[in-house]
PDB file of N, CA and C in Angstrom:
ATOM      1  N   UNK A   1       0.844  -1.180   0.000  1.00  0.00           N
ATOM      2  CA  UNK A   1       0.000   0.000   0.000  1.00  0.00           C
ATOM      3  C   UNK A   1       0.887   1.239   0.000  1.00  0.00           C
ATOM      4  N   UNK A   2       0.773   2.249  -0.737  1.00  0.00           N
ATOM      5  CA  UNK A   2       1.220   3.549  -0.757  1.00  0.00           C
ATOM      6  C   UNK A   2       0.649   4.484   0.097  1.00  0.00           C
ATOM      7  N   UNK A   3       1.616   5.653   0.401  1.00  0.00           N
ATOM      8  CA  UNK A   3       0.379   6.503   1.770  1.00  0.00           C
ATOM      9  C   UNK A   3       1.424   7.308   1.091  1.00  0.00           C
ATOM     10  N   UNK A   4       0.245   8.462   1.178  1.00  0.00           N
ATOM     11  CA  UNK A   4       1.684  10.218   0.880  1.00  0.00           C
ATOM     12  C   UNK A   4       2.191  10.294   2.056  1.00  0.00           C
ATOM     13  N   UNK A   5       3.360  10.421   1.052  1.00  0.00           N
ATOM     14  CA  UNK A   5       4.360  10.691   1.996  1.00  0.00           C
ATOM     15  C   UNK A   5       4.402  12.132   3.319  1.00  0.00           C
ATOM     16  N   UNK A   6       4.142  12.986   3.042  1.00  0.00           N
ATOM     17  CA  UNK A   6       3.855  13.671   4.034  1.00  0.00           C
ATOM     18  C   UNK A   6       3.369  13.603   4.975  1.00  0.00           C
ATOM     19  N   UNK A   7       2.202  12.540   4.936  1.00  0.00           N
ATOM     20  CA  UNK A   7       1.199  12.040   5.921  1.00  0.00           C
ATOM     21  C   UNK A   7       2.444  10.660   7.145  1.00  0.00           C
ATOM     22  N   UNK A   8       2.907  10.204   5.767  1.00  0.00           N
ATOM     23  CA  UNK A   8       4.357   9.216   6.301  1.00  0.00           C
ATOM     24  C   UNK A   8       5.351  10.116   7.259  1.00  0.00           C
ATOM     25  N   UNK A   9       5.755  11.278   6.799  1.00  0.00           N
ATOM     26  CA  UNK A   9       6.534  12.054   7.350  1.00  0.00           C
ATOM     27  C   UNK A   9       6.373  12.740   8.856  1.00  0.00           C
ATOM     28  N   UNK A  10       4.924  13.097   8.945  1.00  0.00           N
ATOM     29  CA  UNK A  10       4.221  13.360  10.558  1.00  0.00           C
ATOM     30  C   UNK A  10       3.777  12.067  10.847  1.00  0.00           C
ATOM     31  N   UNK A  11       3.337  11.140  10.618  1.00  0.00           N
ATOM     32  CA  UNK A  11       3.545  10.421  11.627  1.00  0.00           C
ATOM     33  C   UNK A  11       4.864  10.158  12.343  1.00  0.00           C
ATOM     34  N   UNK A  12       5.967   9.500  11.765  1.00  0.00           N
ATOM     35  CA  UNK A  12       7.285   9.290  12.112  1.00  0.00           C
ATOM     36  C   UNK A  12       7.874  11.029  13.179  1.00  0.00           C
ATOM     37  N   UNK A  13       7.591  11.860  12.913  1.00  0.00           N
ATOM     38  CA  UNK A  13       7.936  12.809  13.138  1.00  0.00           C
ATOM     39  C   UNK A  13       6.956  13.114  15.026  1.00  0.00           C
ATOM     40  N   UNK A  14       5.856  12.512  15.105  1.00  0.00           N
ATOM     41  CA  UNK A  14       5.023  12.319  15.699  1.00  0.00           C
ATOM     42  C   UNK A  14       4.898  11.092  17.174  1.00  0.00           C
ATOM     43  N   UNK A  15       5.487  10.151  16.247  1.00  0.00           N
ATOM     44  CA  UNK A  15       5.393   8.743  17.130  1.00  0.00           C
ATOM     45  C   UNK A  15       6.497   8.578  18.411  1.00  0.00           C
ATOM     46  N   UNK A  16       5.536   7.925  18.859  1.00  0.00           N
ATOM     47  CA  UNK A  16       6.663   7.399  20.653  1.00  0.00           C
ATOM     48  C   UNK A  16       6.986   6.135  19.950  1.00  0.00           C
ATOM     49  N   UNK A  17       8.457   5.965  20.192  1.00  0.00           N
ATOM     50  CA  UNK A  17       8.781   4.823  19.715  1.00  0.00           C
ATOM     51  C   UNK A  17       9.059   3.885  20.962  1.00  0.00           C
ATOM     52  N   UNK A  18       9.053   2.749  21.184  1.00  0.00           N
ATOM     53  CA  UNK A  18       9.493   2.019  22.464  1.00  0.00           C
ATOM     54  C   UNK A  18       9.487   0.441  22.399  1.00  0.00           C
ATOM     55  N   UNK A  19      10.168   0.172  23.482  1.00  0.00           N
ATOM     56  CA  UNK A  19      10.421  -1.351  23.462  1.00  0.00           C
ATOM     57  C   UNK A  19      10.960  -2.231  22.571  1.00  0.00           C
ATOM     58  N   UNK A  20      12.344  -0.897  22.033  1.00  0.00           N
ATOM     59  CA  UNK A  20      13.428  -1.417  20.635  1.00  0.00           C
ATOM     60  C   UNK A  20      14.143  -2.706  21.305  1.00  0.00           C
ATOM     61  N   UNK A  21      14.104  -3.768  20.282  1.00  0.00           N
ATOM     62  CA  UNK A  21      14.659  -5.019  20.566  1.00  0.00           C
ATOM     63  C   UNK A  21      15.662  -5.370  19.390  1.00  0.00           C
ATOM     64  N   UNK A  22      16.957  -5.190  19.749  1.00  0.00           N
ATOM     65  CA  UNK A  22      18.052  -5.675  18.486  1.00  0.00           C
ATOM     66  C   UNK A  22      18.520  -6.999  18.356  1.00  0.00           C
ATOM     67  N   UNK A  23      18.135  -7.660  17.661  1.00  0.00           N
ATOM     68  CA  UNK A  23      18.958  -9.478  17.512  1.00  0.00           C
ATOM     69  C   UNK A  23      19.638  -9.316  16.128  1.00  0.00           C
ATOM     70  N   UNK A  24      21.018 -10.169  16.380  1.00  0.00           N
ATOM     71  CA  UNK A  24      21.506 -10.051  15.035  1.00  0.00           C
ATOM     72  C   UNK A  24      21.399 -11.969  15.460  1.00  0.00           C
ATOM     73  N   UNK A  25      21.665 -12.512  14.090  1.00  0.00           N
ATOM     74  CA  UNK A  25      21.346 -13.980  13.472  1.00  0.00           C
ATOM     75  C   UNK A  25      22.594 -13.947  12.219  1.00  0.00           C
ATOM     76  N   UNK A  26      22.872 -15.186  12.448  1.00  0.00           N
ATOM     77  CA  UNK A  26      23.704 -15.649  11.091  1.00  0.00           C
ATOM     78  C   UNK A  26      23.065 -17.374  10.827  1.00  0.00           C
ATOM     79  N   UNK A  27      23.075 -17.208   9.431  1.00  0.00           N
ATOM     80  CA  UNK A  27      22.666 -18.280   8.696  1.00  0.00           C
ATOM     81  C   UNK A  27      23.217 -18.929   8.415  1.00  0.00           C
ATOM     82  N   UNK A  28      23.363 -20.678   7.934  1.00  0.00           N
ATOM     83  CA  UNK A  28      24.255 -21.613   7.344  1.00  0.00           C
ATOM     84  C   UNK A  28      23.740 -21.405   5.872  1.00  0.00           C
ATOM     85  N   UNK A  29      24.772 -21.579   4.868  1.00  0.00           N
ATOM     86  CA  UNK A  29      24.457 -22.231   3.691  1.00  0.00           C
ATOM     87  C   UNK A  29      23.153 -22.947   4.186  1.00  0.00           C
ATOM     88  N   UNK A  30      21.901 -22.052   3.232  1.00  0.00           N
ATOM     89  CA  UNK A  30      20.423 -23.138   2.921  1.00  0.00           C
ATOM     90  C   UNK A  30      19.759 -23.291   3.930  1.00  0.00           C
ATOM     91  N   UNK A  31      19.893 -22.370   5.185  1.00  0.00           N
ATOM     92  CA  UNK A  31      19.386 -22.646   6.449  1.00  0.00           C
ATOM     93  C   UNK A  31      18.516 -21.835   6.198  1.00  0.00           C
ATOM     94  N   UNK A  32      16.939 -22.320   7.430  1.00  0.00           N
ATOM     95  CA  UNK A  32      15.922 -21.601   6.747  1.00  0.00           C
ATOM     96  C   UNK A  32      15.257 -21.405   8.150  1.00  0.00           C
ATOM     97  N   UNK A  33      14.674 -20.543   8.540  1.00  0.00           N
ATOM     98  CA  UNK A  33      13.870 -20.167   9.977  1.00  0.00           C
ATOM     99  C   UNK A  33      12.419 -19.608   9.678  1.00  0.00           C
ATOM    100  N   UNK A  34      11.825 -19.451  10.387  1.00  0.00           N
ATOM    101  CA  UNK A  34      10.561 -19.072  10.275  1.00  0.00           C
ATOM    102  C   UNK A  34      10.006 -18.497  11.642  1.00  0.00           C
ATOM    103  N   UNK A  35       9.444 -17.782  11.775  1.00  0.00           N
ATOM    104  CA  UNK A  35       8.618 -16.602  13.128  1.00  0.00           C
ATOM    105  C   UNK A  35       7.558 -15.836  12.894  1.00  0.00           C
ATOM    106  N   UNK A  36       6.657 -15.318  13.725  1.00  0.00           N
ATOM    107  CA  UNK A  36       5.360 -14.752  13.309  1.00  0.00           C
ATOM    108  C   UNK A  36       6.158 -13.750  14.064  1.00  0.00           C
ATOM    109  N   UNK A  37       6.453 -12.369  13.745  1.00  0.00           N
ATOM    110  CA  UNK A  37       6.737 -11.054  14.585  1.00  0.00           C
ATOM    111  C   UNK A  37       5.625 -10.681  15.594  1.00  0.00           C
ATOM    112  N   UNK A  38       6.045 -10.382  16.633  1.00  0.00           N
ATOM    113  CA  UNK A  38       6.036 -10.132  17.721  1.00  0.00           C
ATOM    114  C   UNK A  38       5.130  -8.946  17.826  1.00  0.00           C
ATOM    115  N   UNK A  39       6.142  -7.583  17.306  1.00  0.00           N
ATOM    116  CA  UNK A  39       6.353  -6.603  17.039  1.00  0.00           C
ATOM    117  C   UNK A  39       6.394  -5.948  15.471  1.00  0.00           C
ATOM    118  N   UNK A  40       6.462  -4.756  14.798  1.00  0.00           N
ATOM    119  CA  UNK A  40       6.632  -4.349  13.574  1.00  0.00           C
ATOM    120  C   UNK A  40       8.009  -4.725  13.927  1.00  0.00           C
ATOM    121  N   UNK A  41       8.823  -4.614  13.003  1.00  0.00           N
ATOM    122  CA  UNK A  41      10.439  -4.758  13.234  1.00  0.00           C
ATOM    123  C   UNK A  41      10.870  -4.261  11.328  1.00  0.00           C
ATOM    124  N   UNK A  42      11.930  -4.063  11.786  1.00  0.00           N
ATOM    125  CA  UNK A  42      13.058  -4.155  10.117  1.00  0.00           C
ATOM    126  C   UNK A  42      14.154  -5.023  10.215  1.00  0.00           C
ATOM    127  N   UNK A  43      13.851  -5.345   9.465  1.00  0.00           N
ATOM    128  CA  UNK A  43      14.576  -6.682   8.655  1.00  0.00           C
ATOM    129  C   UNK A  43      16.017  -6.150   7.956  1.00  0.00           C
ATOM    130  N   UNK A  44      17.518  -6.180   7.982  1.00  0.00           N
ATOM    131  CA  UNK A  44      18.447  -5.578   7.599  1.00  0.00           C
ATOM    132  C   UNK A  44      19.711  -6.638   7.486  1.00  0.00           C
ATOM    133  N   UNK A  45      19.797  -6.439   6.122  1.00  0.00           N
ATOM    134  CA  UNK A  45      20.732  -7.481   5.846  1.00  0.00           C
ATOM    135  C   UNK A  45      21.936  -7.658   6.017  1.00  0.00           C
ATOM    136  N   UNK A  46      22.761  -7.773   6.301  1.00  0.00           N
ATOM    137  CA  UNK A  46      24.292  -7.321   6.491  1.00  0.00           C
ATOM    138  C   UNK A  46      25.167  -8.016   5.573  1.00  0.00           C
ATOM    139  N   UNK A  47      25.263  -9.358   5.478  1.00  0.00           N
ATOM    140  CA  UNK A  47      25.856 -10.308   4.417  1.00  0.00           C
ATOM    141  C   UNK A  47      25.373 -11.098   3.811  1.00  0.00           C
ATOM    142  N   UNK A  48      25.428 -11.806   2.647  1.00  0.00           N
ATOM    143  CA  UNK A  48      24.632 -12.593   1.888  1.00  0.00           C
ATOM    144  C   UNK A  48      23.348 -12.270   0.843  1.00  0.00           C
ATOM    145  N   UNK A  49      22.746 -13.444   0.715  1.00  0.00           N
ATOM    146  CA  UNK A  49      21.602 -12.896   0.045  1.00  0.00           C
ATOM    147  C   UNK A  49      20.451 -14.075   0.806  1.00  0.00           C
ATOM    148  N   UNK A  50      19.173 -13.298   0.894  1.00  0.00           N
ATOM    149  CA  UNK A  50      18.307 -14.088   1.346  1.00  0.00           C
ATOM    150  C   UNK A  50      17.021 -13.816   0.754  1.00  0.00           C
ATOM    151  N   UNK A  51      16.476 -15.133   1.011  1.00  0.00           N
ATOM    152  CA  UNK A  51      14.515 -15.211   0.042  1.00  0.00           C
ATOM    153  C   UNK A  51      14.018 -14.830   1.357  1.00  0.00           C
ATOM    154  N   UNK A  52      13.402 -13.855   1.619  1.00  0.00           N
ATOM    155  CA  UNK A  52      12.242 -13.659   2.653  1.00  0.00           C
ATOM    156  C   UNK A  52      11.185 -14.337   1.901  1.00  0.00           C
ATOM    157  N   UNK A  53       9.555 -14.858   2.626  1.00  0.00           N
ATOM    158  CA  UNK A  53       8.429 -14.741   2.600  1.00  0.00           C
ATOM    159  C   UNK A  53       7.801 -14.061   4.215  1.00  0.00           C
ATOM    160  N   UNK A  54       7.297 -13.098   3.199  1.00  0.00           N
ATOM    161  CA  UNK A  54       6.652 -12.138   4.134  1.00  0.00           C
ATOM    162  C   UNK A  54       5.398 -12.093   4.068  1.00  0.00           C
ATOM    163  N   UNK A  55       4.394 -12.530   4.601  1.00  0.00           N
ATOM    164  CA  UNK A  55       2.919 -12.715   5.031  1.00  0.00           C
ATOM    165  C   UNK A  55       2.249 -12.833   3.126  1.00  0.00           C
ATOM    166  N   UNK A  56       3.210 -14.432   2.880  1.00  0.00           N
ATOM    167  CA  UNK A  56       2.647 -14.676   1.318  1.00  0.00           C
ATOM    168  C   UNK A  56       3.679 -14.331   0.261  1.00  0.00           C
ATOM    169  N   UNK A  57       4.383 -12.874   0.543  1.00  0.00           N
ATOM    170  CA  UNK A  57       4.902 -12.515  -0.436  1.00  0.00           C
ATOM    171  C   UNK A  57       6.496 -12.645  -0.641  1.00  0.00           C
ATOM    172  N   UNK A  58       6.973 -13.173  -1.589  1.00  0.00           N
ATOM    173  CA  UNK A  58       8.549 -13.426  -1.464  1.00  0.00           C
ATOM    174  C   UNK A  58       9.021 -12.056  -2.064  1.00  0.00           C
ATOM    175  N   UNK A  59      10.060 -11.587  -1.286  1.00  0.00           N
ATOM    176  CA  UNK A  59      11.156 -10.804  -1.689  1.00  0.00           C
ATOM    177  C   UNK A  59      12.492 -11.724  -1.501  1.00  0.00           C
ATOM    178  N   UNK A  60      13.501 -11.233  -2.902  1.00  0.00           N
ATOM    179  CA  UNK A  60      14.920 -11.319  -2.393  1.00  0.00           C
ATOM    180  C   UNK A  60      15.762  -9.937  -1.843  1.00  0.00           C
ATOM    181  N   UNK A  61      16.207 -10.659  -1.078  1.00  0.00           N
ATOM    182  CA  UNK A  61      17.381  -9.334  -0.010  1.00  0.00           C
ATOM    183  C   UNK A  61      18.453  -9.047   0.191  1.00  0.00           C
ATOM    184  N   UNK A  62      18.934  -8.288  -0.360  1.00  0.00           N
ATOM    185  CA  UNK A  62      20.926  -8.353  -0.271  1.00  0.00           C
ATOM    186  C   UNK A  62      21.314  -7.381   0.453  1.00  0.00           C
ATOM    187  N   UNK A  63      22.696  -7.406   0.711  1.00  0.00           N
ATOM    188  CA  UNK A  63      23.906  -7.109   1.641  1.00  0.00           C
ATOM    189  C   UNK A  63      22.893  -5.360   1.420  1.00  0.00           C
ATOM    190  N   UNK A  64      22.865  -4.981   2.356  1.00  0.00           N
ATOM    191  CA  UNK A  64      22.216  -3.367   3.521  1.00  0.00           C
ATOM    192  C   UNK A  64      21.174  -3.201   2.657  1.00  0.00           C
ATOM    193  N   UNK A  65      20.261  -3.483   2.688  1.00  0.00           N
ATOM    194  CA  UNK A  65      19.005  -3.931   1.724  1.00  0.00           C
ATOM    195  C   UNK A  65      17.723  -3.619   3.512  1.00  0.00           C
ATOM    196  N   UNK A  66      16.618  -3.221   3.156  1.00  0.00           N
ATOM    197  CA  UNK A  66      16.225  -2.988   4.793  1.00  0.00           C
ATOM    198  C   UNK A  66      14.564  -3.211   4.182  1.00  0.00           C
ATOM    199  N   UNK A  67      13.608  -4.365   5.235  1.00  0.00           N
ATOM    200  CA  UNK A  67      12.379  -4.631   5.014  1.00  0.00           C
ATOM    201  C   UNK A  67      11.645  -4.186   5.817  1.00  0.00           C
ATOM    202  N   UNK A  68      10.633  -3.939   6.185  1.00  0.00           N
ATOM    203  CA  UNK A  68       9.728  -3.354   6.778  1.00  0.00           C
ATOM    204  C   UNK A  68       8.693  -4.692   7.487  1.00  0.00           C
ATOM    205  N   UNK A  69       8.757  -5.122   8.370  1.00  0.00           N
ATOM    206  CA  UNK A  69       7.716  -6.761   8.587  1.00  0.00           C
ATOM    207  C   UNK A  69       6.703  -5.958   9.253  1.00  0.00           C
ATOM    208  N   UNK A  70       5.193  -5.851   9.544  1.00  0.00           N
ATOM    209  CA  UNK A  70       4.305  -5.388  10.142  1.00  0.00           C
ATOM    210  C   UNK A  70       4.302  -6.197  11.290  1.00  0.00           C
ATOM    211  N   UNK A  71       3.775  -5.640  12.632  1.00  0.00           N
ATOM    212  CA  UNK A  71       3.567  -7.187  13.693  1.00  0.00           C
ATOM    213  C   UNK A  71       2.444  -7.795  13.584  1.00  0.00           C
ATOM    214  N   UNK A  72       2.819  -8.938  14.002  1.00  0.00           N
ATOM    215  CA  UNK A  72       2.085  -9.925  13.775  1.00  0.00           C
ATOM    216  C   UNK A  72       2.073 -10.979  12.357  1.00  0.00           C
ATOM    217  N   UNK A  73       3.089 -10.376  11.355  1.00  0.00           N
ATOM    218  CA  UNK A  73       3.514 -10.725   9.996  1.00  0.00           C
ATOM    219  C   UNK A  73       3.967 -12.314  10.457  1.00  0.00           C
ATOM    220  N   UNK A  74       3.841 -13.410   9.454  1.00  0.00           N
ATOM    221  CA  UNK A  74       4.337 -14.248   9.096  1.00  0.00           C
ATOM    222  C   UNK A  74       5.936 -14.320   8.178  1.00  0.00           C
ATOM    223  N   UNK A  75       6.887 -14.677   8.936  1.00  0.00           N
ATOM    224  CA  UNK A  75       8.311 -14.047   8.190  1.00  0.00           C
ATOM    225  C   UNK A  75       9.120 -15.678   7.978  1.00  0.00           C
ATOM    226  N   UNK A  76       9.065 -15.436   6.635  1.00  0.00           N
ATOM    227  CA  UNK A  76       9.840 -17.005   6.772  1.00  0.00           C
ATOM    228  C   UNK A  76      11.614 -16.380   6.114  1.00  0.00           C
ATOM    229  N   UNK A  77      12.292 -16.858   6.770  1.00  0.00           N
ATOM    230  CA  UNK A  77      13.999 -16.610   5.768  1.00  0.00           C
ATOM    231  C   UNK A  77      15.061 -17.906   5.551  1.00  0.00           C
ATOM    232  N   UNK A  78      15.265 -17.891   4.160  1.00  0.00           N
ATOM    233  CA  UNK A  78      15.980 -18.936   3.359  1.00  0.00           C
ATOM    234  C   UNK A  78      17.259 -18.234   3.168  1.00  0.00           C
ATOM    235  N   UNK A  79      18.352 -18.677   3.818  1.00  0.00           N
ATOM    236  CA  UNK A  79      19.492 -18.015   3.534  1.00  0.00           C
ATOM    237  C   UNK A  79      20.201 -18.952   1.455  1.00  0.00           C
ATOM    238  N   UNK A  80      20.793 -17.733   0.821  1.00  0.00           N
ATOM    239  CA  UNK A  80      21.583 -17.949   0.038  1.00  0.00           C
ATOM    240  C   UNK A  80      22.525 -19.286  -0.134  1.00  0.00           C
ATOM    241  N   UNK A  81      23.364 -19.603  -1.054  1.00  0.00           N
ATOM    242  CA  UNK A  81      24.362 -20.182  -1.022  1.00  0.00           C
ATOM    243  C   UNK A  81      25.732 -20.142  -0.223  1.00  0.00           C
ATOM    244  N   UNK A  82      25.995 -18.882   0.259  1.00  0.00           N
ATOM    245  CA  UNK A  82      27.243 -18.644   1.398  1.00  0.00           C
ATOM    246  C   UNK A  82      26.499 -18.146   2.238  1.00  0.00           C
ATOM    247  N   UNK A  83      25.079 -18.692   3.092  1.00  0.00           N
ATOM    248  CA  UNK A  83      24.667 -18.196   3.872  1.00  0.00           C
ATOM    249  C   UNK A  83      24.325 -16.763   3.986  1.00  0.00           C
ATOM    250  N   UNK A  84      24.397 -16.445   5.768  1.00  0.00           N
ATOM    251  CA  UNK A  84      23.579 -14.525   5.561  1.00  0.00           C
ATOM    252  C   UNK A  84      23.971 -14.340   7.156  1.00  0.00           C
ATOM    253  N   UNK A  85      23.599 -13.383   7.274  1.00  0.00           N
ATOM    254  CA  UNK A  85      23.830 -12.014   8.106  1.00  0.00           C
ATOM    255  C   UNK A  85      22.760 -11.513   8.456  1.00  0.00           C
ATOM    256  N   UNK A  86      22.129 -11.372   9.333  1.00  0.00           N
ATOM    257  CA  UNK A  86      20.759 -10.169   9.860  1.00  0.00           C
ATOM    258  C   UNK A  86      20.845  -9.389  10.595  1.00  0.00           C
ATOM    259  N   UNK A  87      20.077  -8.380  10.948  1.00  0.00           N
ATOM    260  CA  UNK A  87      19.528  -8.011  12.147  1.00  0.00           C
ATOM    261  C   UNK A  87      18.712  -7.213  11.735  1.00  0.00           C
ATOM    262  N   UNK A  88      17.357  -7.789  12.911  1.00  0.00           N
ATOM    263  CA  UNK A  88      15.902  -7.856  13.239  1.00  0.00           C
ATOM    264  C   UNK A  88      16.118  -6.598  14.314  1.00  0.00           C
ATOM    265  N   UNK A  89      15.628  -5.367  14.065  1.00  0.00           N
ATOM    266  CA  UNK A  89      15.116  -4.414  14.857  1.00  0.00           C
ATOM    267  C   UNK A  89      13.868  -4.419  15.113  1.00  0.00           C
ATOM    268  N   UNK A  90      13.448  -4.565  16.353  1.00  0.00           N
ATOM    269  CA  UNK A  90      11.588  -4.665  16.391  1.00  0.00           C
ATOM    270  C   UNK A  90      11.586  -4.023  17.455  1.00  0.00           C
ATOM    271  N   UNK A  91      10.006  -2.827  17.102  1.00  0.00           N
ATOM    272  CA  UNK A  91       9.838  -2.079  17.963  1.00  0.00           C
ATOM    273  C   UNK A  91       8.457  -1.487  18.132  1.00  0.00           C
ATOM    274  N   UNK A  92       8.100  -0.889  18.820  1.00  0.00           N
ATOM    275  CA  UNK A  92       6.469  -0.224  19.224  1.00  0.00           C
ATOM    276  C   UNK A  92       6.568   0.730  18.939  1.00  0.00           C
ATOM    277  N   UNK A  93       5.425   1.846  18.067  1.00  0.00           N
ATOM    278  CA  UNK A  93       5.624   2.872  18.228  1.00  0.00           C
ATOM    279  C   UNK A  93       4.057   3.098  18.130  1.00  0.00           C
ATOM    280  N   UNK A  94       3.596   4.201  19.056  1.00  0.00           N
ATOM    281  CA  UNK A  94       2.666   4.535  19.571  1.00  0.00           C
ATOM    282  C   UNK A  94       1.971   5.883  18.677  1.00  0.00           C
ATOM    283  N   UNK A  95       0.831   6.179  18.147  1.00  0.00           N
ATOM    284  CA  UNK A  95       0.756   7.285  17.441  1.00  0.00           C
ATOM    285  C   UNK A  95       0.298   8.057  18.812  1.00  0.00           C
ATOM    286  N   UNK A  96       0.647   9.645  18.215  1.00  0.00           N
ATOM    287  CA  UNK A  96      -0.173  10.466  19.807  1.00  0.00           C
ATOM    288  C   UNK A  96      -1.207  11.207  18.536  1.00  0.00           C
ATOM    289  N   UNK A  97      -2.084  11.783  18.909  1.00  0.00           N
ATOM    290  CA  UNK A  97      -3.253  12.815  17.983  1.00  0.00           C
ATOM    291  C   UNK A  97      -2.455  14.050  18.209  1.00  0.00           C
ATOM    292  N   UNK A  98      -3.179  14.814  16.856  1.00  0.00           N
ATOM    293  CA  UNK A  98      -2.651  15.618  16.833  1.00  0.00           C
ATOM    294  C   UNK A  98      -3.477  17.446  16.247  1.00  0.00           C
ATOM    295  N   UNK A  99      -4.914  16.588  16.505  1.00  0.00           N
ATOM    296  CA  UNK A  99      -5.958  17.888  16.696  1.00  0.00           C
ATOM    297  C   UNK A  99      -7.128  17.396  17.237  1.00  0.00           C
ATOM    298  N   UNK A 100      -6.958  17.835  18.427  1.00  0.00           N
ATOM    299  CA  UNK A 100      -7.948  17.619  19.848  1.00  0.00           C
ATOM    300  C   UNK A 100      -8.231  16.305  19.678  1.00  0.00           C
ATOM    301  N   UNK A 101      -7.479  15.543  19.650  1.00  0.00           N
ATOM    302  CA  UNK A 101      -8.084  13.888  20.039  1.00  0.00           C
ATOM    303  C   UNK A 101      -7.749  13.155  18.584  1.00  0.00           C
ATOM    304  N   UNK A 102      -7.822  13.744  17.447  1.00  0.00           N
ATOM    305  CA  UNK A 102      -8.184  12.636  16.498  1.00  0.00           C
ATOM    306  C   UNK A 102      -6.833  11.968  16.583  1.00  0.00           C
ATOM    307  N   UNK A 103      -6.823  10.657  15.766  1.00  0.00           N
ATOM    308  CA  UNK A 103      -6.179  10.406  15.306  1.00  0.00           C
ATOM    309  C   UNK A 103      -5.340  10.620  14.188  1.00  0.00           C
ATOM    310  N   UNK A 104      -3.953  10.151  14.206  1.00  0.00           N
ATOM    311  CA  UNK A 104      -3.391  10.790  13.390  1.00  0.00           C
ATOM    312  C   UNK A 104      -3.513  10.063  11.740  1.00  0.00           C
ATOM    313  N   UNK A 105      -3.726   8.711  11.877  1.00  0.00           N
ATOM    314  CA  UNK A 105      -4.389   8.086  10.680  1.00  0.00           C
ATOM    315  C   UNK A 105      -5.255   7.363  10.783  1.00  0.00           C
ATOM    316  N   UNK A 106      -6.548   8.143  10.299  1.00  0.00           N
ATOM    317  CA  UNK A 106      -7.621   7.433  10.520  1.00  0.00           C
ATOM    318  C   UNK A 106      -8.328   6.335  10.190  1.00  0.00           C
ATOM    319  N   UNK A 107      -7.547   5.394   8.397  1.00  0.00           N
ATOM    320  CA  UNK A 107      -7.540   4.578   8.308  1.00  0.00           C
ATOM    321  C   UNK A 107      -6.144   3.947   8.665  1.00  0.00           C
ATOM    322  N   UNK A 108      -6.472   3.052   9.293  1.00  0.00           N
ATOM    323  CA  UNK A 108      -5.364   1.734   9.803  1.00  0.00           C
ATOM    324  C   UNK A 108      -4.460   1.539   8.820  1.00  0.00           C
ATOM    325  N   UNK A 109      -5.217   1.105   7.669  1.00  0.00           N
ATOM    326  CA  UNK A 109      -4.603   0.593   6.726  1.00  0.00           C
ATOM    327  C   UNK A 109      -3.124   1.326   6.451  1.00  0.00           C
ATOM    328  N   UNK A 110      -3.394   2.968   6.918  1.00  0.00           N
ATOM    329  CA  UNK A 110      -1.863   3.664   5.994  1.00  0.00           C
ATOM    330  C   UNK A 110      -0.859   4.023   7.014  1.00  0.00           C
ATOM    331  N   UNK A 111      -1.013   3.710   8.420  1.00  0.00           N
ATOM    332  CA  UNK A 111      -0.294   2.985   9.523  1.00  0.00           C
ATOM    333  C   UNK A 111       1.059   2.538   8.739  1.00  0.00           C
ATOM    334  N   UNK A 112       2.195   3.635   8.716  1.00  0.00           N
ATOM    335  CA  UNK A 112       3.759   2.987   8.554  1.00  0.00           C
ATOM    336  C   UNK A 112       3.840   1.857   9.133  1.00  0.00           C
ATOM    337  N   UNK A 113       3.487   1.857  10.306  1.00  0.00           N
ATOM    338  CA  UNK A 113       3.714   0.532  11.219  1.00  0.00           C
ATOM    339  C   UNK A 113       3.048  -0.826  10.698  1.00  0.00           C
ATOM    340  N   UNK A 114       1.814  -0.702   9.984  1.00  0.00           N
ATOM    341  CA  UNK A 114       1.312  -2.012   9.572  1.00  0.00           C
ATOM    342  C   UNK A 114       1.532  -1.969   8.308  1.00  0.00           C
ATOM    343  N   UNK A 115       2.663  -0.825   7.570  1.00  0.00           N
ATOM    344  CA  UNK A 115       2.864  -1.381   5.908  1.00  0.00           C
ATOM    345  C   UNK A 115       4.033  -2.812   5.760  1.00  0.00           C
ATOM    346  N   UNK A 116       3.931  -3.196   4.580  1.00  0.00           N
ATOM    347  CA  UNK A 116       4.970  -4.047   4.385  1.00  0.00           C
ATOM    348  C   UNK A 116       6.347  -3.079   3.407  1.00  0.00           C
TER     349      UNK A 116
END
């Protein structure tokens, strides 16, 4: 889903971020894991190349390459032929309103936090 960017820009500009969790992971040649996120998180590649499936959809991912997982996403990762490199940043971020109460996006749907 696309959202203007400006609307992208105050939120981020806007949000409490919290409960950042950093794991880095290394892969074997052909090793493959799978997790339902927790949290939204980004996905950041450091070495290798890897097949994500992300809630259905396959992307490939290379060396500082950065994904976006929504929480609650289905994340499967297939490391490359010389294996891979990660790290999973996952984190909360809270919208605050920002005229007398409303919300700041009123459909869900365009929620940075729940894009892929």
């Amino acid at each position: 889903m696309i959202i203007d960017q400006e609307e992208h820009f105050r939120f981020w500009e806007q949000a409490s971020i919290r409960d950042i969790h950093v794991e880095r992971a290394i892969l074997a040649k052909g090793e493959r894991t799978l997790f339902k996120m927790q949290s939204s998180s980004f996905f950041c590649i450091k070495r290798g190349n890897i097949l994500v499936l992300l809630n259905q959809k396959t992307y490939s991912i290379h060396p500082f390459e950065i994904i976006h997982a929504p929480s609650k996403s289905l994340f499967e990762v297939n490391a490359g032929s010389d294996g891979a490199e990660y790290i999973l940043i996952s984190y909360k971020a809270e919208r605050r309103s920002t005229y007398g109460g409303e919300p700041l996006f009123v459909d869900e749907r365009k929620d940075p936090t729940h894009i892929t």
